[in-house]
Structure formats: C-alpha cells, structure tokens
PDB file of N, CA and C in Angstrom:
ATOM      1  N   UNK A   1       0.841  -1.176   0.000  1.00  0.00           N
ATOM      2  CA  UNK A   1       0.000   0.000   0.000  1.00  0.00           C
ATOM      3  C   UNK A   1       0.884   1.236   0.000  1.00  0.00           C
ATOM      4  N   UNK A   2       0.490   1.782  -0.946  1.00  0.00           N
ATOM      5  CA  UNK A   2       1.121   3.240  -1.259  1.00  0.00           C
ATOM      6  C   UNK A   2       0.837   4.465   0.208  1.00  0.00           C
ATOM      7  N   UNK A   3       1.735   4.812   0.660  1.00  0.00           N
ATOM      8  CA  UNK A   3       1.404   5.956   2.137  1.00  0.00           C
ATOM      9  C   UNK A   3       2.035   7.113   1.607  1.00  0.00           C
ATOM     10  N   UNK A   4       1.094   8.464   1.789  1.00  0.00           N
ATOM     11  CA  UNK A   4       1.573   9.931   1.381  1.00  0.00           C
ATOM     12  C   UNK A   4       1.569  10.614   1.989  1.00  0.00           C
ATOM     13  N   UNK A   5       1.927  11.399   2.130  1.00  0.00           N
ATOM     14  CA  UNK A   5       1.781  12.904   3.183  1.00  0.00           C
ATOM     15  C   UNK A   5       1.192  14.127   2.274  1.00  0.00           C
ATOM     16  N   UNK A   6       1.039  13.750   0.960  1.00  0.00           N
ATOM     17  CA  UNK A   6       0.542  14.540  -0.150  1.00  0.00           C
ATOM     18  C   UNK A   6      -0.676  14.093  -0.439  1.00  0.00           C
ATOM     19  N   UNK A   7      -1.494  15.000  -1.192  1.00  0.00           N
ATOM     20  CA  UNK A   7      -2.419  14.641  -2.274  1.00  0.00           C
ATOM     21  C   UNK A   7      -1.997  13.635  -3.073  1.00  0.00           C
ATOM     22  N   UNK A   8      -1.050  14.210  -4.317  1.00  0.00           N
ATOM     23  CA  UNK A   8      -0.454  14.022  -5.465  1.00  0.00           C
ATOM     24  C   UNK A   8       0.639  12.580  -5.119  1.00  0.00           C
ATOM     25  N   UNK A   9      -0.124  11.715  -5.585  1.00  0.00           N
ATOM     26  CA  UNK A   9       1.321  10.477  -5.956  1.00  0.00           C
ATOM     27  C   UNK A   9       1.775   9.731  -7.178  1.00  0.00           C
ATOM     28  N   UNK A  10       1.087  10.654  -8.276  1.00  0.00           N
ATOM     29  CA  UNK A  10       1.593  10.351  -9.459  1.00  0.00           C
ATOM     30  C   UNK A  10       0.951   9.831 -10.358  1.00  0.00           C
ATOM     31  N   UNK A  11      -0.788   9.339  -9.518  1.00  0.00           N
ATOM     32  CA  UNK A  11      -1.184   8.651 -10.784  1.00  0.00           C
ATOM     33  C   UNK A  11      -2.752   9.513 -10.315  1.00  0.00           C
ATOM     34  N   UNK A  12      -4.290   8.585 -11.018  1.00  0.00           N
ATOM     35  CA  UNK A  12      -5.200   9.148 -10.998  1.00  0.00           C
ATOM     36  C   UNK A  12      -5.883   8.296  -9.371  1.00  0.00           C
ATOM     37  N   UNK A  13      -6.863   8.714  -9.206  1.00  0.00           N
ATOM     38  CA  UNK A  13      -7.437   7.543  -8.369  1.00  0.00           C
ATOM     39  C   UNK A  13      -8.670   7.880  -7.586  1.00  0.00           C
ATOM     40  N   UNK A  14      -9.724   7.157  -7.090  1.00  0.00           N
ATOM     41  CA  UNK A  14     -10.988   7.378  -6.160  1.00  0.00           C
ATOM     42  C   UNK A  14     -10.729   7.725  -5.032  1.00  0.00           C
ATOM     43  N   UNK A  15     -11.374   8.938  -4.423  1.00  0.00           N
ATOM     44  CA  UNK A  15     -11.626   8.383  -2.937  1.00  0.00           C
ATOM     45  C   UNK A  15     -12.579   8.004  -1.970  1.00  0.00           C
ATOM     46  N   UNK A  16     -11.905   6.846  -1.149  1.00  0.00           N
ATOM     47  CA  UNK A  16     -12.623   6.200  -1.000  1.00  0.00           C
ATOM     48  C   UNK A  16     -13.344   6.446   0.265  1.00  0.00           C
ATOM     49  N   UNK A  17     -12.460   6.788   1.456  1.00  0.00           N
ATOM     50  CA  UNK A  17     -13.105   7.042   2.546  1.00  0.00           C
ATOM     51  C   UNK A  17     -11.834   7.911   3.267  1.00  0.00           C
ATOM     52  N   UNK A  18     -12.034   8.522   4.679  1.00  0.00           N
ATOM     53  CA  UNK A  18     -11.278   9.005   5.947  1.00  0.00           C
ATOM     54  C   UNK A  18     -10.955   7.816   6.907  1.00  0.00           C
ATOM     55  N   UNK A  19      -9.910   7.770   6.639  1.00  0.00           N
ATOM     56  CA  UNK A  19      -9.575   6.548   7.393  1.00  0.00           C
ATOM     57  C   UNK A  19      -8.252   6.621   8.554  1.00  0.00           C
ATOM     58  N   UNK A  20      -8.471   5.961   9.475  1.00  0.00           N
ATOM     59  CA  UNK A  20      -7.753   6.249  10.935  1.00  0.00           C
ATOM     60  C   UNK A  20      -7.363   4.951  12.101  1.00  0.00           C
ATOM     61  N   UNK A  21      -6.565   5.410  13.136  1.00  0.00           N
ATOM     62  CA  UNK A  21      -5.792   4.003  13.017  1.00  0.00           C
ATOM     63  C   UNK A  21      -5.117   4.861  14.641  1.00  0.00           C
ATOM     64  N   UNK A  22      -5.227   4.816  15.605  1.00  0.00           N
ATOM     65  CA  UNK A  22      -4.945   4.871  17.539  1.00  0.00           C
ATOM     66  C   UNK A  22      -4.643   4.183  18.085  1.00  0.00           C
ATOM     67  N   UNK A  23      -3.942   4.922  19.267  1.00  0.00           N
ATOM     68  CA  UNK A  23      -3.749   4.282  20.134  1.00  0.00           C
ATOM     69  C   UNK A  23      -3.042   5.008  21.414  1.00  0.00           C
ATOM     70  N   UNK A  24      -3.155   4.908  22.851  1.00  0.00           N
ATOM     71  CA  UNK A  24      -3.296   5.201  23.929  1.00  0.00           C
ATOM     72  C   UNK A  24      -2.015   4.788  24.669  1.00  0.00           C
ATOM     73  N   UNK A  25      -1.234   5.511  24.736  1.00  0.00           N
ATOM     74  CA  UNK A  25       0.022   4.960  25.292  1.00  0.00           C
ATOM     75  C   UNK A  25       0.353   5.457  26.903  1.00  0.00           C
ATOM     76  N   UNK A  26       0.496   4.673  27.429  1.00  0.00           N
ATOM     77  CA  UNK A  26       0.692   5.476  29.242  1.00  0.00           C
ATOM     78  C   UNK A  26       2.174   5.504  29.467  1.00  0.00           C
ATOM     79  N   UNK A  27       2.565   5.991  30.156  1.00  0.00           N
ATOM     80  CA  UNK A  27       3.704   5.969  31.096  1.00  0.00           C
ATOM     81  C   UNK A  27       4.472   5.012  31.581  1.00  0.00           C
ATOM     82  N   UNK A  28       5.591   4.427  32.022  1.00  0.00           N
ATOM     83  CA  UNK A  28       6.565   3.827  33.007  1.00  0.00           C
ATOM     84  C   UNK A  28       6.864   4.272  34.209  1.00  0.00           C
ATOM     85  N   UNK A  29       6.243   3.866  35.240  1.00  0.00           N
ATOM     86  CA  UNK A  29       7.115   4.666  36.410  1.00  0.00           C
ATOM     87  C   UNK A  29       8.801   4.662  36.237  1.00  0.00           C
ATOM     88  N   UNK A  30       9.073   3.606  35.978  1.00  0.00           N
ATOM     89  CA  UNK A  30      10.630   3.495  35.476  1.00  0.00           C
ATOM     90  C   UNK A  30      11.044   4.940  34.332  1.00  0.00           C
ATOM     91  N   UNK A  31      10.499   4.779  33.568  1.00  0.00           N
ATOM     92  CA  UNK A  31      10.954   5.809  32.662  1.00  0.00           C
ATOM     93  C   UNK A  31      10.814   7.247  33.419  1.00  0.00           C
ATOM     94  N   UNK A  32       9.776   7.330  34.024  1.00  0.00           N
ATOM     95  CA  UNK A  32       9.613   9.117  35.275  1.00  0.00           C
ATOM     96  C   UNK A  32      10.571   9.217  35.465  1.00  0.00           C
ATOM     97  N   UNK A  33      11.318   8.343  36.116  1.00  0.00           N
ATOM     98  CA  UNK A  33      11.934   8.430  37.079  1.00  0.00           C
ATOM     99  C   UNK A  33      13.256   9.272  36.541  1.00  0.00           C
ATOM    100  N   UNK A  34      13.674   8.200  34.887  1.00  0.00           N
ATOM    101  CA  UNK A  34      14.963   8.704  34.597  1.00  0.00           C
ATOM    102  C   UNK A  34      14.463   9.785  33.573  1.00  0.00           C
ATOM    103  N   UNK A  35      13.283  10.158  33.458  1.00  0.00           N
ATOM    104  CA  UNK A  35      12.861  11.663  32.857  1.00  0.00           C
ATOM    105  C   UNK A  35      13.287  12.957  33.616  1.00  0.00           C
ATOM    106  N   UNK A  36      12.747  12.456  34.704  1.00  0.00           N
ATOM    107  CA  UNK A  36      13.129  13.529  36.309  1.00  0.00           C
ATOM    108  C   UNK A  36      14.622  13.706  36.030  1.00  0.00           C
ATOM    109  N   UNK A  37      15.416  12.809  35.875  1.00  0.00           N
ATOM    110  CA  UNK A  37      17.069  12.676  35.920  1.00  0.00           C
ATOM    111  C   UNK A  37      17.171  13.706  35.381  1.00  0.00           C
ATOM    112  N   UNK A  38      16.463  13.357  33.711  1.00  0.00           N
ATOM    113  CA  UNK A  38      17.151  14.137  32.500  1.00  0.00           C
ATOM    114  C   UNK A  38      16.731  14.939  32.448  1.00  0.00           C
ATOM    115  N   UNK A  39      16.125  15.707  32.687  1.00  0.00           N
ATOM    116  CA  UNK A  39      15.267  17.163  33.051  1.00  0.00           C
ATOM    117  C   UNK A  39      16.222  18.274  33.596  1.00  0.00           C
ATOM    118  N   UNK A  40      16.913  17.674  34.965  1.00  0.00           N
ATOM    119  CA  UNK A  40      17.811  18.556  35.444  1.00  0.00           C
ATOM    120  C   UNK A  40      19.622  17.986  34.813  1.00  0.00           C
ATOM    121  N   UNK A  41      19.474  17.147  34.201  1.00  0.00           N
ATOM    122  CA  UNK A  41      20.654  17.285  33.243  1.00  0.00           C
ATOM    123  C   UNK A  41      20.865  17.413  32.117  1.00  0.00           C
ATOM    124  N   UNK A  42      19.632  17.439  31.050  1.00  0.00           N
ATOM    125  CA  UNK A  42      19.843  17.759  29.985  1.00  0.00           C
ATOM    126  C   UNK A  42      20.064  16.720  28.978  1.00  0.00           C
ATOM    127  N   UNK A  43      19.266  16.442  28.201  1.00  0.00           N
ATOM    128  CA  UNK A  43      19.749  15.303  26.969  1.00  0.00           C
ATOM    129  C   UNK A  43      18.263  14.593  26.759  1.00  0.00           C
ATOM    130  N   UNK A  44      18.032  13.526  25.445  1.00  0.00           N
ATOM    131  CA  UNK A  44      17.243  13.165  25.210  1.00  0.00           C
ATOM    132  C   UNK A  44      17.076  11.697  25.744  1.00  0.00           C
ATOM    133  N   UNK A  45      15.270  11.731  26.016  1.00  0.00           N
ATOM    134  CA  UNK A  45      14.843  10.589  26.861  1.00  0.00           C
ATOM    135  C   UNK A  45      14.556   9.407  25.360  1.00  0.00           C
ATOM    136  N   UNK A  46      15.586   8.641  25.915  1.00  0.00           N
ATOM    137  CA  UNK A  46      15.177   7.819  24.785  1.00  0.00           C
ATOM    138  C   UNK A  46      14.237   6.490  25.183  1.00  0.00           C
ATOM    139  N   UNK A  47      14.103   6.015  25.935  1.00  0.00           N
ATOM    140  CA  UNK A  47      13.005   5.713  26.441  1.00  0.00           C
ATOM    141  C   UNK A  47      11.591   5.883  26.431  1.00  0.00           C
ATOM    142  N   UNK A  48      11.447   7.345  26.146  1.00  0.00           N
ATOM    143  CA  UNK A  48      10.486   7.646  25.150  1.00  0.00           C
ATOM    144  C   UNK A  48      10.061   7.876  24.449  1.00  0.00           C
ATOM    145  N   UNK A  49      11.416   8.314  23.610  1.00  0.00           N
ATOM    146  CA  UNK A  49      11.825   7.930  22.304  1.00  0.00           C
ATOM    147  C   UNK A  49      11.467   6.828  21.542  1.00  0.00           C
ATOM    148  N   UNK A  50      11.924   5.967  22.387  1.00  0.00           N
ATOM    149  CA  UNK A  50      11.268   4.762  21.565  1.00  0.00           C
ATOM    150  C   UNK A  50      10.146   4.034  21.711  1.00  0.00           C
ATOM    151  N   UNK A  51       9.339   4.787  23.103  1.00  0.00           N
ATOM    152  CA  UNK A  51       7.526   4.211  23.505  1.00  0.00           C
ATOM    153  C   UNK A  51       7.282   5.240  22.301  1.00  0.00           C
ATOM    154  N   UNK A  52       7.416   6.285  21.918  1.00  0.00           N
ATOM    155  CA  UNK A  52       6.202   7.210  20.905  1.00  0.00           C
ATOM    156  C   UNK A  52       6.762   6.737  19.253  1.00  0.00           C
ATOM    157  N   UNK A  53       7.756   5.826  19.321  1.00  0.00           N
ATOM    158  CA  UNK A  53       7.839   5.707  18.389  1.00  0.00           C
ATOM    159  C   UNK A  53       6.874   4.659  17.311  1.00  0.00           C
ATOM    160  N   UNK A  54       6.972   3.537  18.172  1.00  0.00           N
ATOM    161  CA  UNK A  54       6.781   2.368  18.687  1.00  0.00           C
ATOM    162  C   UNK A  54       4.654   2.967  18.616  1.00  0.00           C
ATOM    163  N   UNK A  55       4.531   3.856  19.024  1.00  0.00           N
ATOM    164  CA  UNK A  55       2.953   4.207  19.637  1.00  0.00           C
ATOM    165  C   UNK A  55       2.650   4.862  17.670  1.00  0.00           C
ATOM    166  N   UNK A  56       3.578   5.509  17.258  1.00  0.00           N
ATOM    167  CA  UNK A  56       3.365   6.133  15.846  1.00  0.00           C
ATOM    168  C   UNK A  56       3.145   4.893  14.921  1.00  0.00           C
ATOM    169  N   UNK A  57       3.929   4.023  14.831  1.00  0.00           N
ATOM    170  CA  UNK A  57       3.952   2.661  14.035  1.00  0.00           C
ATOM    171  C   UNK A  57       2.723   2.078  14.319  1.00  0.00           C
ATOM    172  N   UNK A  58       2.286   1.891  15.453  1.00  0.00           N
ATOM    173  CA  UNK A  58       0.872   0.784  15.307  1.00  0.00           C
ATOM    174  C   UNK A  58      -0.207   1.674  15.118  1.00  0.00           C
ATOM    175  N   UNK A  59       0.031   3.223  15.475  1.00  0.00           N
ATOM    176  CA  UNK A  59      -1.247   4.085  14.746  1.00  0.00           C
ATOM    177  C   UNK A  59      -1.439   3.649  13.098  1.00  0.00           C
ATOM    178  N   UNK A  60      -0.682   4.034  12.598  1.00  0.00           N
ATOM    179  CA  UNK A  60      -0.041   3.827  11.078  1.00  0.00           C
ATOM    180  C   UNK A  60      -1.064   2.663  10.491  1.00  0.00           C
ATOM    181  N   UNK A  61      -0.289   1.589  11.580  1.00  0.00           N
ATOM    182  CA  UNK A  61      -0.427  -0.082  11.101  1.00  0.00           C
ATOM    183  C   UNK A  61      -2.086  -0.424  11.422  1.00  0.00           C
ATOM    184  N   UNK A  62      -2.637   0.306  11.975  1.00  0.00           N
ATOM    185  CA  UNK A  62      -4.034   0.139  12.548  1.00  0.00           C
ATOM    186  C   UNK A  62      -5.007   0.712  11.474  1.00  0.00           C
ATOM    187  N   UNK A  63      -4.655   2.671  10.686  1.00  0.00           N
ATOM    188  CA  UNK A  63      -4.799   3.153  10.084  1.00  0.00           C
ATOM    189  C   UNK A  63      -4.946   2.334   8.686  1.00  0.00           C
ATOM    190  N   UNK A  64      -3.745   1.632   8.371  1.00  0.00           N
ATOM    191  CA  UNK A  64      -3.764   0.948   6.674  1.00  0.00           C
ATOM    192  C   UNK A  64      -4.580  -0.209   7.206  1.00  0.00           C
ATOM    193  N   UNK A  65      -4.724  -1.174   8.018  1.00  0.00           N
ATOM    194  CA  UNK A  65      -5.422  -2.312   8.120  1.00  0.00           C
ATOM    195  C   UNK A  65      -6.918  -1.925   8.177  1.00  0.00           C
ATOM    196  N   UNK A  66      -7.750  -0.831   8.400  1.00  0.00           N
ATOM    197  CA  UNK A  66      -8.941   0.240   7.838  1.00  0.00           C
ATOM    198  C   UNK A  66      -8.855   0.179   6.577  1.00  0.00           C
ATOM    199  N   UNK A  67      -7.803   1.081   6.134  1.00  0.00           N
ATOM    200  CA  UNK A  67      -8.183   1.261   4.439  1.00  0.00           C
ATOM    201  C   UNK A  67      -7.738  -0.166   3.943  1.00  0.00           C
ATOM    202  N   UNK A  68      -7.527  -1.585   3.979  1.00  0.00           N
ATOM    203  CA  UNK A  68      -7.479  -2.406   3.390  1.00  0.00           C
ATOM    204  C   UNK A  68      -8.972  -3.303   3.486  1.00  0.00           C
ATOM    205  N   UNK A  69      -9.447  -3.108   4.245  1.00  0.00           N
ATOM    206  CA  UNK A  69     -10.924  -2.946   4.274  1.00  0.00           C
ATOM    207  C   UNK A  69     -11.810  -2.096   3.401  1.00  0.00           C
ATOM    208  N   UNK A  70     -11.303  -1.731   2.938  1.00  0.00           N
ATOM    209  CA  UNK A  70     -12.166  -0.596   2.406  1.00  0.00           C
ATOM    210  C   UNK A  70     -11.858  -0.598   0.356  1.00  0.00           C
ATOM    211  N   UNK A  71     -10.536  -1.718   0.854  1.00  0.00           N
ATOM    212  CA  UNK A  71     -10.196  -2.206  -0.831  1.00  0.00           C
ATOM    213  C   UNK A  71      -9.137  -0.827  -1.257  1.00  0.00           C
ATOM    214  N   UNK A  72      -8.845   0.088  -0.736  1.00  0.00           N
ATOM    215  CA  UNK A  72      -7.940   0.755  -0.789  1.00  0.00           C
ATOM    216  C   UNK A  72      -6.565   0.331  -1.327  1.00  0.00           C
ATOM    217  N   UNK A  73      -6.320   1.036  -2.500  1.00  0.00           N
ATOM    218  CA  UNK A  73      -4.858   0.983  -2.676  1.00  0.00           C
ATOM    219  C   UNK A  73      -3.732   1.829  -2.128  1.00  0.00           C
ATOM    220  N   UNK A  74      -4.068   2.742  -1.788  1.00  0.00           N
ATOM    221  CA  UNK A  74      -2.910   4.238  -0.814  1.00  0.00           C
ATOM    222  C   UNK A  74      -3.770   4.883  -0.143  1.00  0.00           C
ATOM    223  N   UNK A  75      -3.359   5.387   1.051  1.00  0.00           N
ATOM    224  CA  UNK A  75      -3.668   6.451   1.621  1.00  0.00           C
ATOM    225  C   UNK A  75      -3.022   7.481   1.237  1.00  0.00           C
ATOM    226  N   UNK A  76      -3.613   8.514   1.157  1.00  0.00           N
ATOM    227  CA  UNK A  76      -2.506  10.351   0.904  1.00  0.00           C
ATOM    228  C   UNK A  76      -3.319  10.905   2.133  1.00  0.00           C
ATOM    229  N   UNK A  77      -2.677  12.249   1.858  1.00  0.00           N
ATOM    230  CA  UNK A  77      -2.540  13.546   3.047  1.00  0.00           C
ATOM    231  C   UNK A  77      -2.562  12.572   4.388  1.00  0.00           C
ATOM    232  N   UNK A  78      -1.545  11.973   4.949  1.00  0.00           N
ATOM    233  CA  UNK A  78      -1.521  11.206   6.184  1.00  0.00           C
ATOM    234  C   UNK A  78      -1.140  12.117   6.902  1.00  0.00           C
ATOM    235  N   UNK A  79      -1.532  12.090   8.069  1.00  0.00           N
ATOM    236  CA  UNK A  79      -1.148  12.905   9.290  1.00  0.00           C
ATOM    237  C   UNK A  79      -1.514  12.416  10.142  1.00  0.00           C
ATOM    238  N   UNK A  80      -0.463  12.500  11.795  1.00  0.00           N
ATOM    239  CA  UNK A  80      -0.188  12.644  12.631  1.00  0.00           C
ATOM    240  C   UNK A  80      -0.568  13.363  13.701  1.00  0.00           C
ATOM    241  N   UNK A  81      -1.022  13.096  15.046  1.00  0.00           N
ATOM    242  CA  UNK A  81      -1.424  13.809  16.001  1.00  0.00           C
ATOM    243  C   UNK A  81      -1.792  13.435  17.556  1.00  0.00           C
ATOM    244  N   UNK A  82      -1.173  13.926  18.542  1.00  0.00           N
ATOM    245  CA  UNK A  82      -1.124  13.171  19.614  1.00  0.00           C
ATOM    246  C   UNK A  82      -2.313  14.732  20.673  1.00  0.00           C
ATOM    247  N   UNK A  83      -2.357  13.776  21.776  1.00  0.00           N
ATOM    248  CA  UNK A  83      -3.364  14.403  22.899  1.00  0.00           C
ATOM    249  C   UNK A  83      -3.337  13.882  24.317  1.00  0.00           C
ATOM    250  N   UNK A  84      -3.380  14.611  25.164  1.00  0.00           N
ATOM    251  CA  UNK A  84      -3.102  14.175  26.498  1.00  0.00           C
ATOM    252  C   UNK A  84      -4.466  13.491  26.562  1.00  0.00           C
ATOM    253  N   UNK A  85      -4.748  11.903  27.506  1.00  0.00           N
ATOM    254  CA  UNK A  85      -6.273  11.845  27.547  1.00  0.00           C
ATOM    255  C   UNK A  85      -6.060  12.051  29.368  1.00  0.00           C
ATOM    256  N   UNK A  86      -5.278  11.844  30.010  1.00  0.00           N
ATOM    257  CA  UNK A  86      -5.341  12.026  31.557  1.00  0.00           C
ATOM    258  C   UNK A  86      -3.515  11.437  31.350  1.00  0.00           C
ATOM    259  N   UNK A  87      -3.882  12.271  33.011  1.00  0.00           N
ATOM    260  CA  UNK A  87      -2.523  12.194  33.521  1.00  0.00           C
ATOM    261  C   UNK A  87      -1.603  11.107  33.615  1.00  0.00           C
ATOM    262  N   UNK A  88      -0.306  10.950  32.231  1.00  0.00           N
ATOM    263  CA  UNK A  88       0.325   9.748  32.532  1.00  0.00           C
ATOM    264  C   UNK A  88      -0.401   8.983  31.327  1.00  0.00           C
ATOM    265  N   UNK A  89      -0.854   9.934  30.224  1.00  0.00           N
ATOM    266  CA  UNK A  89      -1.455   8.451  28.854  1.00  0.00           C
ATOM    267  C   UNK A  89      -1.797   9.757  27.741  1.00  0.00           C
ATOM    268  N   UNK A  90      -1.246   9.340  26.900  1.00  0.00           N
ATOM    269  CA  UNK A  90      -1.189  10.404  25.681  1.00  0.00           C
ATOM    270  C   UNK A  90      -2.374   9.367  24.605  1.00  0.00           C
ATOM    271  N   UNK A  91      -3.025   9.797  23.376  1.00  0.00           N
ATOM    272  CA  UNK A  91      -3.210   9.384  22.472  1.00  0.00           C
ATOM    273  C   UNK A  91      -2.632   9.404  21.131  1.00  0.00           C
ATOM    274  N   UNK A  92      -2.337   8.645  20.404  1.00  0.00           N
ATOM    275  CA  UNK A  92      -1.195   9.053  19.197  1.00  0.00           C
ATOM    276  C   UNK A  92      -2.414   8.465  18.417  1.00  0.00           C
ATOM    277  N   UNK A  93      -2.762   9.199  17.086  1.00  0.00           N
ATOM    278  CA  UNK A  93      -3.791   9.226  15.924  1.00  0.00           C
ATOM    279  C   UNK A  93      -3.284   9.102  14.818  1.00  0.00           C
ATOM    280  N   UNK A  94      -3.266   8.553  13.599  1.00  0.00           N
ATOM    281  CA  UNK A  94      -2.670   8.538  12.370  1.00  0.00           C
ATOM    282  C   UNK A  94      -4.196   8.591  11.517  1.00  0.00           C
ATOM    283  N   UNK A  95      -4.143   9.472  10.449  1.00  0.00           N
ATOM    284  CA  UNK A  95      -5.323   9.732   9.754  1.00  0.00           C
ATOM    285  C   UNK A  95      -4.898   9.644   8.508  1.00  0.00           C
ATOM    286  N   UNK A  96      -5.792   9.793   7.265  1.00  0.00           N
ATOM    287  CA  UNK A  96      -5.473   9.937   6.033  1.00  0.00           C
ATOM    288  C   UNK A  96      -6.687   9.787   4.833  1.00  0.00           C
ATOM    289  N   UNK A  97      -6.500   9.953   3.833  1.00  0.00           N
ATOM    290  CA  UNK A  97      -7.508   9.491   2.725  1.00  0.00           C
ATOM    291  C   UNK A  97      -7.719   8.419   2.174  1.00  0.00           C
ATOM    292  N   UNK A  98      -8.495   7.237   2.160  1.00  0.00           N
ATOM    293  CA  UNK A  98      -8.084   6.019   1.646  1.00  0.00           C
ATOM    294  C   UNK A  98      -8.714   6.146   0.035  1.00  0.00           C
ATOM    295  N   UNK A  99      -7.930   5.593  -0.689  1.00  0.00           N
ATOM    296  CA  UNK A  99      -8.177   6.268  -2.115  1.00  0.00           C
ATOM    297  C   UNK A  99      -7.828   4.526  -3.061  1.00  0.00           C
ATOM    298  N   UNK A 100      -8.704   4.532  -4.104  1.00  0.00           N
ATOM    299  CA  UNK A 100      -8.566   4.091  -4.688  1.00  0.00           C
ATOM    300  C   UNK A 100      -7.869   3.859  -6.042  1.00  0.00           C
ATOM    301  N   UNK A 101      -6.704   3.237  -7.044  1.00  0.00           N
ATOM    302  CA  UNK A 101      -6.150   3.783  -7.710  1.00  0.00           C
ATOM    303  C   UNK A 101      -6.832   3.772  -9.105  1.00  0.00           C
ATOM    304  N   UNK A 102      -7.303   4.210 -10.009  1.00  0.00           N
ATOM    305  CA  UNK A 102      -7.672   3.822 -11.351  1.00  0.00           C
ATOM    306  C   UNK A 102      -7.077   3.443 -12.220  1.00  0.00           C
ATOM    307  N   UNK A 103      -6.957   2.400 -12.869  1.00  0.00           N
ATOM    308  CA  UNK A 103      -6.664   1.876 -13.671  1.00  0.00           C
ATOM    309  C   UNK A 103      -6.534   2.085 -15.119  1.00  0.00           C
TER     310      UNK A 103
END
C-alpha cells in the first residue's frame, strides 16, 4: 500500500473514505523516574523515544489495516497527532484518505 503525506502520488485515483488508526500509550514509572534525571541534566529521553515511536507505528499499522478494508490501494494527506487523555497516557492518531487507484 502506497502511504503519502501529499495529495499528489503520481497517478489518478478514487476516494474512497477518511480513514484512521490509535492508540493510547501510558507511562513507566521506570521511565519518570529517569525523565526527572534528565530534566535537570539535559539530553534526550530515549526511552520515550522509543515508547512514541513504537505508539506512531501501530497508529499507522491500525490506520492501513482500515483502508485495506475498504479495498484501498494508498492512503494520501496522512497525518499525525497526539493528545493528552489524563494524567500519565497520551493518544497518538494517524489519519489519512483512503483512495482508490484507477486503472
């Protein structure tokens, strides 16, 4: 499956639906802890680095397994977007157009 951040990917095609793909990621007390560290020393938490990364990928992967339902060949204009839902749990969203290609 073709993924865009554009309209335009080169060819013609339907669209088919708005299609979307979440997920709810909480905290580590472990990781606080060495956040607190790095806060007053400076440098990147990779630890959560790699939970939001990790939280972006199965938005994504949740997102295309929608538009493959839907008989979709690409999604375009994909985007990204996170939200506090309570204290200690963010939401990470992946959205997009599910589009069909014409032949």
């Amino acid at each position: 499956m073709k993924l865009s951040t554009t309209e335009n990917i080169g060819v013609d095609y339907d669209i088919l639906s708005v299609v979307e793909g979440n997920v709810i990621q909480t905290r580590h007390i472990g990781r606080d802890i060495m956040a607190g560290i790095k806060t007053i020393v400076g440098g990147e938490i990779k630890s959560y680095t790699t939970m939001m990364t990790k939280a972006r990928s199965t938005a994504q992967e949740r997102m295309v397994e929608e538009a493959k339902k839907l008989g979709a060949d690409a999604i375009v204009n994909i985007r990204f977007t996170t939200a506090d839902i309570l204290q200690g749990a963010a939401e990470v969203l992946a959205y997009g157009t599910a589009v069909k290609i014409k032949k």
